[in-house]
N, C-alpha and C. Protein backbone atom coordinates (compact mmCIF):
# COMPACT_ATOMS: atom_id res chain seq x y z
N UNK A 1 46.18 -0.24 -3.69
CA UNK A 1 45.55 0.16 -2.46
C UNK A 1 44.85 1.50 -2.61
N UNK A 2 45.44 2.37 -3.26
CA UNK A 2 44.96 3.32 -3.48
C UNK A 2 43.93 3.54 -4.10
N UNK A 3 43.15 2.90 -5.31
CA UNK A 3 42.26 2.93 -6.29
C UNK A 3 41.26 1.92 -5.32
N UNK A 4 41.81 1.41 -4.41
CA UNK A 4 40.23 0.77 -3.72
C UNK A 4 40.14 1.69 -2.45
N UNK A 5 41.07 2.79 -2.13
CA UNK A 5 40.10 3.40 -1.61
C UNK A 5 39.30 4.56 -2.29
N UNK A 6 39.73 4.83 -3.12
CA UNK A 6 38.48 5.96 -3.65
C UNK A 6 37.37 4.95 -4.38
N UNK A 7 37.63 3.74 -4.79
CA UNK A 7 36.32 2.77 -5.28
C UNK A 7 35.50 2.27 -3.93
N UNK A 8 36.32 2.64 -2.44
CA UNK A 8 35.02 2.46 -1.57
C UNK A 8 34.35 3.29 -1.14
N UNK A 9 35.48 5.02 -1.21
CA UNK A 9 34.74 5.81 -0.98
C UNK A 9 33.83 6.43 -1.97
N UNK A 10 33.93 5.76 -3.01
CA UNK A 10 32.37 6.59 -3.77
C UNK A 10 31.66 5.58 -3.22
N UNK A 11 31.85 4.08 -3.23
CA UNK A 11 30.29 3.13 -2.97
C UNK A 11 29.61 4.09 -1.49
N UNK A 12 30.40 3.58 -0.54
CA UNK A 12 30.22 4.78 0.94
C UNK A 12 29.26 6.06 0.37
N UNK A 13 29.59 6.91 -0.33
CA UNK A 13 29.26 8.63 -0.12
C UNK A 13 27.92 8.13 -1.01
N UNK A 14 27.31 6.33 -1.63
CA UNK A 14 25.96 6.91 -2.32
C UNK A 14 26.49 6.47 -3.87
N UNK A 15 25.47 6.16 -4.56
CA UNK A 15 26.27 5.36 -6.05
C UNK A 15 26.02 6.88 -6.50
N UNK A 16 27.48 7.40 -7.10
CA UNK A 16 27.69 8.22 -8.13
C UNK A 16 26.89 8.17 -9.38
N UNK A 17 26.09 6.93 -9.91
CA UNK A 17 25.65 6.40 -11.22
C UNK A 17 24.04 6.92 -11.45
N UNK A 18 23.54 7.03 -10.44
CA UNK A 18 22.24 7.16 -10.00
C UNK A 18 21.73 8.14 -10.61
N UNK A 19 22.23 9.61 -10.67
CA UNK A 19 21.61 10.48 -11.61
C UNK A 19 21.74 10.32 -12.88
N UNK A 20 22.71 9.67 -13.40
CA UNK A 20 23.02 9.32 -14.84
C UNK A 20 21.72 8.91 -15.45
N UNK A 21 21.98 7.32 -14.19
CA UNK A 21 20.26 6.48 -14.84
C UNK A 21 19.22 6.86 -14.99
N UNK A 22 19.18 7.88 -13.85
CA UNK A 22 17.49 8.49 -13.84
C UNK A 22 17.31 9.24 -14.99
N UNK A 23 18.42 10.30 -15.17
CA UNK A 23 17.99 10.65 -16.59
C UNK A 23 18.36 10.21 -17.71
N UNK A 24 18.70 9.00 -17.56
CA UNK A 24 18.70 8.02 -18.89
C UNK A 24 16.95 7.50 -18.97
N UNK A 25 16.42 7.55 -18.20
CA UNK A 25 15.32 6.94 -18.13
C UNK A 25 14.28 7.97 -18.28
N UNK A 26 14.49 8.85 -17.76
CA UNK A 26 13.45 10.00 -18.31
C UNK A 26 13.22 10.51 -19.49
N UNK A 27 14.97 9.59 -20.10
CA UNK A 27 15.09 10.63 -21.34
C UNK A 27 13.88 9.85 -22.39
N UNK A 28 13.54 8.56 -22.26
CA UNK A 28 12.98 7.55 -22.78
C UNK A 28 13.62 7.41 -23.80
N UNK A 29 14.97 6.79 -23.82
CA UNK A 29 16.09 6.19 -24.83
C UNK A 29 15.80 4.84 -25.35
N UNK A 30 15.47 4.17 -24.65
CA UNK A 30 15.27 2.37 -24.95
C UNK A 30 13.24 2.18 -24.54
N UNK A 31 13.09 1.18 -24.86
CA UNK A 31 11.71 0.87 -24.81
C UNK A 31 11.47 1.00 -23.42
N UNK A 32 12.01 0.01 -22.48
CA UNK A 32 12.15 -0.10 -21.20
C UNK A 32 11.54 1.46 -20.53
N UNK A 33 12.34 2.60 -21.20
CA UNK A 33 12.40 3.51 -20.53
C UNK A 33 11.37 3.96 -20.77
N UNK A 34 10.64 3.78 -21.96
CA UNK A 34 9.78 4.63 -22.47
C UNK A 34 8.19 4.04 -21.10
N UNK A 35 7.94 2.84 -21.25
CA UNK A 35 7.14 1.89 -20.42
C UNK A 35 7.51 2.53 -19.01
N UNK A 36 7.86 2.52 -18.89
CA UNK A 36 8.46 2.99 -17.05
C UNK A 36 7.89 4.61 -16.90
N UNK A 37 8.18 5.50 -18.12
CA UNK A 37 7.37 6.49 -18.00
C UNK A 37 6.07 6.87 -18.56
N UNK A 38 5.31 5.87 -19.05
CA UNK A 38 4.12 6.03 -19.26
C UNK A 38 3.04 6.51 -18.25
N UNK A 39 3.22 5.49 -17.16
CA UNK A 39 2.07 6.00 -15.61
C UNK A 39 2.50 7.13 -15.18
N UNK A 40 3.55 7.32 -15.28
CA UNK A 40 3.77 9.06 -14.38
C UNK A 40 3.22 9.88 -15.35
N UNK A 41 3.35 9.60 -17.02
CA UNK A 41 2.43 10.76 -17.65
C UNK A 41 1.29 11.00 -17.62
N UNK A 42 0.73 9.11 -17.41
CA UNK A 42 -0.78 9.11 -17.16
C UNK A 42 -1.45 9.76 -16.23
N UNK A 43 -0.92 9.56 -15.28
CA UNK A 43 -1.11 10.30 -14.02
C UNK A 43 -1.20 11.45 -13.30
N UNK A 44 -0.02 12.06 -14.17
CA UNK A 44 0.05 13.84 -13.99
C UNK A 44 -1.54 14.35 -14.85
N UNK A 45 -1.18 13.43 -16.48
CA UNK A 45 -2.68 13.91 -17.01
C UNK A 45 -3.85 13.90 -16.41
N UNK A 46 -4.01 12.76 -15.66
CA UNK A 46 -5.60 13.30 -14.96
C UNK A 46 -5.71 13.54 -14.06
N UNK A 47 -4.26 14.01 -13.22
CA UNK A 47 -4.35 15.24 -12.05
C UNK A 47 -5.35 16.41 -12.43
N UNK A 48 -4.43 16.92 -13.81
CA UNK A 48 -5.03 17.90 -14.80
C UNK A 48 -6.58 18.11 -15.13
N UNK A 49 -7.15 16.42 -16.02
CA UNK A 49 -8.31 16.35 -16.23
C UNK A 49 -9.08 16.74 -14.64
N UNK A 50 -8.87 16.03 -13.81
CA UNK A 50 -9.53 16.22 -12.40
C UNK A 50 -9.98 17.53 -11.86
N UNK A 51 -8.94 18.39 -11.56
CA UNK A 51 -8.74 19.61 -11.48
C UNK A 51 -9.36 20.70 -12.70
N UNK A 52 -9.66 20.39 -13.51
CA UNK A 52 -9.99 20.63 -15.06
C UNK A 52 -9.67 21.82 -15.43
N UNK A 53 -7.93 21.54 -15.40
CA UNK A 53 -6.73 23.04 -15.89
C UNK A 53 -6.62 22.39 -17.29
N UNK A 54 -7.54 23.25 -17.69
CA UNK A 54 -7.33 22.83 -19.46
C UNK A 54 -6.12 23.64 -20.04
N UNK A 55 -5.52 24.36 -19.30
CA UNK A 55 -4.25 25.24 -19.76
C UNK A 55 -3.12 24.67 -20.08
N UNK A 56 -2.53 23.51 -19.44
CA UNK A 56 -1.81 22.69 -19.79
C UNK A 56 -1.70 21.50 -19.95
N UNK A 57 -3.02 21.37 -21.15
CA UNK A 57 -3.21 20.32 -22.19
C UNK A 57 -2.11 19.66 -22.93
N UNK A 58 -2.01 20.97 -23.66
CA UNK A 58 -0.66 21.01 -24.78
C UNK A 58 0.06 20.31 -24.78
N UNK A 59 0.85 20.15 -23.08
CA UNK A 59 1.84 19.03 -22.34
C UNK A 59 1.63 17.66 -22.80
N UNK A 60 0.07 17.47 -22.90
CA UNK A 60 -0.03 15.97 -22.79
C UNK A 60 -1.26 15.19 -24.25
N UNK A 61 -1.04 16.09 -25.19
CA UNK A 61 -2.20 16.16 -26.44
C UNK A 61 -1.30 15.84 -27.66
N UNK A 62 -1.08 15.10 -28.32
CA UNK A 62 -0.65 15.24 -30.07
C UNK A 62 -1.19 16.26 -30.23
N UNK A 63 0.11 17.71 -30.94
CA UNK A 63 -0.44 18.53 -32.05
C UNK A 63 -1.51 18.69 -32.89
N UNK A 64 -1.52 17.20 -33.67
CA UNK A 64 -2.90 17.65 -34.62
C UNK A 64 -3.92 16.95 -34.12
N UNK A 65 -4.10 16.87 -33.00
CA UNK A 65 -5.54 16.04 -32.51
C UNK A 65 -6.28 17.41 -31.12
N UNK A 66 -5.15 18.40 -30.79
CA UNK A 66 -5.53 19.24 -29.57
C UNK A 66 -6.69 19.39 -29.34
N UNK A 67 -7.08 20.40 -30.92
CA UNK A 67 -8.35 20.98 -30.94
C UNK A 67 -9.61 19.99 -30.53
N UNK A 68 -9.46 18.73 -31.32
CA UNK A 68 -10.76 17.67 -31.13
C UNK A 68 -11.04 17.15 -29.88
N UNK A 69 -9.25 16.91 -29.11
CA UNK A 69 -9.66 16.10 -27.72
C UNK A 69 -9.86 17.05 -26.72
N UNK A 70 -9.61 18.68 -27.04
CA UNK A 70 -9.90 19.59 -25.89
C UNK A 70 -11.13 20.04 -26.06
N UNK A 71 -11.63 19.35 -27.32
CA UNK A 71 -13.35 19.55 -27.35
C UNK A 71 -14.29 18.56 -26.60
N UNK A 72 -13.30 16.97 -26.79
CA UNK A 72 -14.19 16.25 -26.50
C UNK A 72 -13.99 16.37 -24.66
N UNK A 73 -13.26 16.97 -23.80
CA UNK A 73 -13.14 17.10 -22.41
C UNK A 73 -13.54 18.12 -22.11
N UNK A 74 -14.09 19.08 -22.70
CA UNK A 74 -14.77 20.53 -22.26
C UNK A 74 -15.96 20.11 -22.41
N UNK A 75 -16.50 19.44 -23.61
CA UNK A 75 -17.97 18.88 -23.78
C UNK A 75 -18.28 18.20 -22.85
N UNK A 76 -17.22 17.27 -22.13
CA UNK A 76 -17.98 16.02 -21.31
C UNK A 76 -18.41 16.86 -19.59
N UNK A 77 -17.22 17.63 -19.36
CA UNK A 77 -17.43 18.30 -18.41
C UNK A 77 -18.68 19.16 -17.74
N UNK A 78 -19.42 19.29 -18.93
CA UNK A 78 -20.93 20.12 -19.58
C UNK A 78 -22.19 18.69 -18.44
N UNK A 79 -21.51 17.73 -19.05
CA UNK A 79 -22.43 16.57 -18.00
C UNK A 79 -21.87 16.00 -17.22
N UNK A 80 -20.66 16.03 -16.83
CA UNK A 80 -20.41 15.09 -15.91
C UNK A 80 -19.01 15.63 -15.15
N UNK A 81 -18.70 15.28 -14.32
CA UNK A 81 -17.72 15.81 -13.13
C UNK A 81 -16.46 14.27 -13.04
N UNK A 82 -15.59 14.56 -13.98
CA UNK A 82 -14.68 13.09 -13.62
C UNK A 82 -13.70 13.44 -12.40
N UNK A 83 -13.60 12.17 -11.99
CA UNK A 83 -13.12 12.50 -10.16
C UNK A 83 -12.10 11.82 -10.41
N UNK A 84 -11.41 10.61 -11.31
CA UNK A 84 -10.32 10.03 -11.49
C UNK A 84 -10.45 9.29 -13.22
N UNK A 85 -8.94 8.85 -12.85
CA UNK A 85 -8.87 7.84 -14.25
C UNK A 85 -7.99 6.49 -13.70
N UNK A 86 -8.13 5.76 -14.30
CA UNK A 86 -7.25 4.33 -13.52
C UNK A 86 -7.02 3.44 -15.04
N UNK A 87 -5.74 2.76 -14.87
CA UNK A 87 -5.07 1.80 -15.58
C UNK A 87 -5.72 1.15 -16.15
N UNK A 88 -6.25 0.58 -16.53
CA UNK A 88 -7.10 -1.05 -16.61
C UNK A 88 -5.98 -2.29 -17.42
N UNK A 89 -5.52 -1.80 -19.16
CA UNK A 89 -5.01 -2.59 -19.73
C UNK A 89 -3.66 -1.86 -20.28
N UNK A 90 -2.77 -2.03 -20.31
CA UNK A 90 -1.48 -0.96 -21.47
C UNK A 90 -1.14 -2.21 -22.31
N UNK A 91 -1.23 -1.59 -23.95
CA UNK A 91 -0.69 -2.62 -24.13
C UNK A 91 0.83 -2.23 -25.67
N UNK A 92 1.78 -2.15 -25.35
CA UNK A 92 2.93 -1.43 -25.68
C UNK A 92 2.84 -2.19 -27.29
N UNK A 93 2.95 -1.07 -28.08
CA UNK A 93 3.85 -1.52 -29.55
C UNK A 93 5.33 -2.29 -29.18
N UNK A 94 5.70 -2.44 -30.01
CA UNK A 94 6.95 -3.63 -30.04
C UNK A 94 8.43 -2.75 -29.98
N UNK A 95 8.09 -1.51 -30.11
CA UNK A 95 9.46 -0.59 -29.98
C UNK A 95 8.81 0.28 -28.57
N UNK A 96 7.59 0.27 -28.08
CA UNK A 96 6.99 1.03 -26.90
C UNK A 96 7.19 2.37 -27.49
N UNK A 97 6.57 3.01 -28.34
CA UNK A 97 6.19 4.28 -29.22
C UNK A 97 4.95 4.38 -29.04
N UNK A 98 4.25 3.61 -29.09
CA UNK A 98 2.13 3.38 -29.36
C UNK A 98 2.08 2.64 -28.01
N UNK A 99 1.22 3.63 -27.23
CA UNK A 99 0.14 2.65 -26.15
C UNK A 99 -1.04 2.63 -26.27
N UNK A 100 -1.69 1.59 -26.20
CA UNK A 100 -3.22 1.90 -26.23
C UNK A 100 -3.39 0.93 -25.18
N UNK A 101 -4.29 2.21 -24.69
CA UNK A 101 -4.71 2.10 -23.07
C UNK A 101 -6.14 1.73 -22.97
N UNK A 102 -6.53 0.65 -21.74
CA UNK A 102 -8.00 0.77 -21.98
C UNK A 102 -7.88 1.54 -20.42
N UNK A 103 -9.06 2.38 -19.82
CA UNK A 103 -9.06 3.70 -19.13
C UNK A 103 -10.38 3.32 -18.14
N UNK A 104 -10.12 3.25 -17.04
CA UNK A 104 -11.37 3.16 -16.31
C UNK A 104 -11.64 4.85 -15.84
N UNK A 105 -12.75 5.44 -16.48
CA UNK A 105 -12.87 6.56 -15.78
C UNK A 105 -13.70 6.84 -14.98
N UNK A 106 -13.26 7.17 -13.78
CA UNK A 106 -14.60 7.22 -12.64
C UNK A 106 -15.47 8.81 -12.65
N UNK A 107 -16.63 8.83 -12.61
CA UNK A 107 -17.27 10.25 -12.90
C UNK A 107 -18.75 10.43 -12.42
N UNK A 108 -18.97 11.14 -12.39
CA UNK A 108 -20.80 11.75 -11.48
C UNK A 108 -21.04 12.16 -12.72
N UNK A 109 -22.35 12.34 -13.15
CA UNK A 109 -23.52 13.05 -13.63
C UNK A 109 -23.52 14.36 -13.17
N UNK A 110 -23.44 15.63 -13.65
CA UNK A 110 -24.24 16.68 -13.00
C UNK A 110 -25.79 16.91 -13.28
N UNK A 111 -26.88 17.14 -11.84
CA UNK A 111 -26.25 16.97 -10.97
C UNK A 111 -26.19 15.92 -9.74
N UNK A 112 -26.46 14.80 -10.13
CA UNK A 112 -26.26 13.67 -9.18
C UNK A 112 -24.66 13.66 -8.94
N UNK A 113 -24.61 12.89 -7.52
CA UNK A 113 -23.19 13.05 -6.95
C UNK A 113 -23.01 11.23 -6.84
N UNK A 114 -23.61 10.16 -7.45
CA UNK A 114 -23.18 9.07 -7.49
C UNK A 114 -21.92 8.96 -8.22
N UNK A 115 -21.19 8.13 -7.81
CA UNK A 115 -19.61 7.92 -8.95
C UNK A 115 -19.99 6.52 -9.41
N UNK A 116 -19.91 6.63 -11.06
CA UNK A 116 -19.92 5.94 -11.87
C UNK A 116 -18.58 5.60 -12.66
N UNK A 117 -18.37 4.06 -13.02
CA UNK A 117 -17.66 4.28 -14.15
C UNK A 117 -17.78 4.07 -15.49
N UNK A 118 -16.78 4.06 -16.24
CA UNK A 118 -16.68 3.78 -17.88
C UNK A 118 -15.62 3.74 -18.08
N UNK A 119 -15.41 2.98 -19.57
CA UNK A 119 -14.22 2.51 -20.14
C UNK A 119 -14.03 3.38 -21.25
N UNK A 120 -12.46 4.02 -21.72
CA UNK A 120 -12.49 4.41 -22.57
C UNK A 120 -11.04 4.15 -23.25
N UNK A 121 -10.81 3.67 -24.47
CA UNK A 121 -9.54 3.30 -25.11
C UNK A 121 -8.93 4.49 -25.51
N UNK A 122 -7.73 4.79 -24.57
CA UNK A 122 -7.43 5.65 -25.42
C UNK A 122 -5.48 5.32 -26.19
N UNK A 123 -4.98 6.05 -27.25
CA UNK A 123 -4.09 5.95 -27.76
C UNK A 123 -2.94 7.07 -27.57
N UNK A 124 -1.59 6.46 -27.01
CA UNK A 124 -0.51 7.43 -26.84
C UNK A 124 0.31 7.02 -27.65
N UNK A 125 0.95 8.21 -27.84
CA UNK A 125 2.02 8.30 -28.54
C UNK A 125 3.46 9.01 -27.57
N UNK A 126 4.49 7.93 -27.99
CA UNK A 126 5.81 8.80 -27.28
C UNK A 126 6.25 9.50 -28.25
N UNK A 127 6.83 10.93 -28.46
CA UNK A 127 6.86 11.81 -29.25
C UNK A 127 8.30 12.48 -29.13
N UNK A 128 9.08 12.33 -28.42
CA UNK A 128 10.66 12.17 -28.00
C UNK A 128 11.14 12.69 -26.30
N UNK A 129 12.05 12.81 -26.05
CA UNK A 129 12.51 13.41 -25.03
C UNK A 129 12.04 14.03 -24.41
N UNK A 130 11.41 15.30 -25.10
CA UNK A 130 11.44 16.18 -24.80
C UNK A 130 9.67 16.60 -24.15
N UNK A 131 9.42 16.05 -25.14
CA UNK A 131 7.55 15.77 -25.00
C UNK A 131 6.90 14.63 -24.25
N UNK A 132 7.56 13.66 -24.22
CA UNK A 132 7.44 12.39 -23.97
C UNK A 132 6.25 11.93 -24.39
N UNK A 133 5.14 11.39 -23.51
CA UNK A 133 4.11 10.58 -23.95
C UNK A 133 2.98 11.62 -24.15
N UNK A 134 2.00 11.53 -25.36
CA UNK A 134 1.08 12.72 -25.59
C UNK A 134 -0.13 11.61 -25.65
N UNK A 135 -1.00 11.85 -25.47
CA UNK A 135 -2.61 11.22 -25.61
C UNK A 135 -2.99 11.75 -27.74
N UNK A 136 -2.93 11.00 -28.40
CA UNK A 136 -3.68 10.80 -29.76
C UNK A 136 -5.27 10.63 -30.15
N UNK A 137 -5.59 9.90 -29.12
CA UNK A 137 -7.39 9.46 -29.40
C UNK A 137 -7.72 9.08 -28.09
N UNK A 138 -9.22 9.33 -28.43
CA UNK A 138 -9.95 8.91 -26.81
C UNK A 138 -11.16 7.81 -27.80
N UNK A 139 -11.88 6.75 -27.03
CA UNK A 139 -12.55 6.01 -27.74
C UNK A 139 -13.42 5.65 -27.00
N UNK A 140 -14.58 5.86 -27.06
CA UNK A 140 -15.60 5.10 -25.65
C UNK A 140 -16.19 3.69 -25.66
N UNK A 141 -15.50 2.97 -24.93
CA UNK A 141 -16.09 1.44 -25.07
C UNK A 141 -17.12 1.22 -24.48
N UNK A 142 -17.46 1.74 -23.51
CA UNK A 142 -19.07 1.21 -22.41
C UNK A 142 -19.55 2.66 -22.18
């Protein structure tokens, strides 16, 4: 009697388990986890690109690619104003380590204010815990 009431009063007060999972899942331990946090990285990243705080790149760049892809987003910025980025395809390696993304990016001309888009493939890498998902290559398809 006793052990079912403290097994109802944890169900009652809220599952005790809940923070465990979440940061089991953030930690990106299993593939599952890693996939589940891909869009929130994607996403924060082109908060970033949008806003165009090139300061905290670093967060979301492979090491040895920084220099090239913080060239190729300072250059593009020179012509054009990107206003978003959107999903189109993910398509996960077999351990979910490698994504390659195809990228709808929506963007103006400067200085025309029409929004256009384009496709661009780009390649992530999950890089551990701690880093999680970093952008490797950008690729322009259209």
């Amino acid at each position: 009697m006793r052990y079912v009431l403290i097994i109802l009063t944890l169900c009652l007060s809220g599952c005790f388990l809940t923070p465990l999972v979440d940061s089991f899942q953030k930690s990106g331990l299993n593939s599952e986890a890693r996939k589940s946090l891909f869009p929130k990285t994607f996403k924060a990243f082109y908060n970033e690109v949008v806003s165009q705080r090139f300061l905290n790149f670093d967060d979301y760049l492979v090491e040895e690619n920084q220099f090239e892809l913080v060239k190729i987003l300072r250059d593009s910025r020179k012509i054009e104003k990107i206003v978003g980025g959107k999903l189109d395809f993910v398509d996960f390696d077999k351990n979910a380590r490698i994504a390659t993304a195809d990228v709808i990016v929506e963007n103006y001309k400067v200085p025309s204010y029409i929004v256009n888009e384009r496709v661009e493939r780009q390649i992530w890498v999950f890089t551990g815990p701690s880093a999680g998902w970093q952008l490797k290559s950008i690729e322009m398809m259209e």
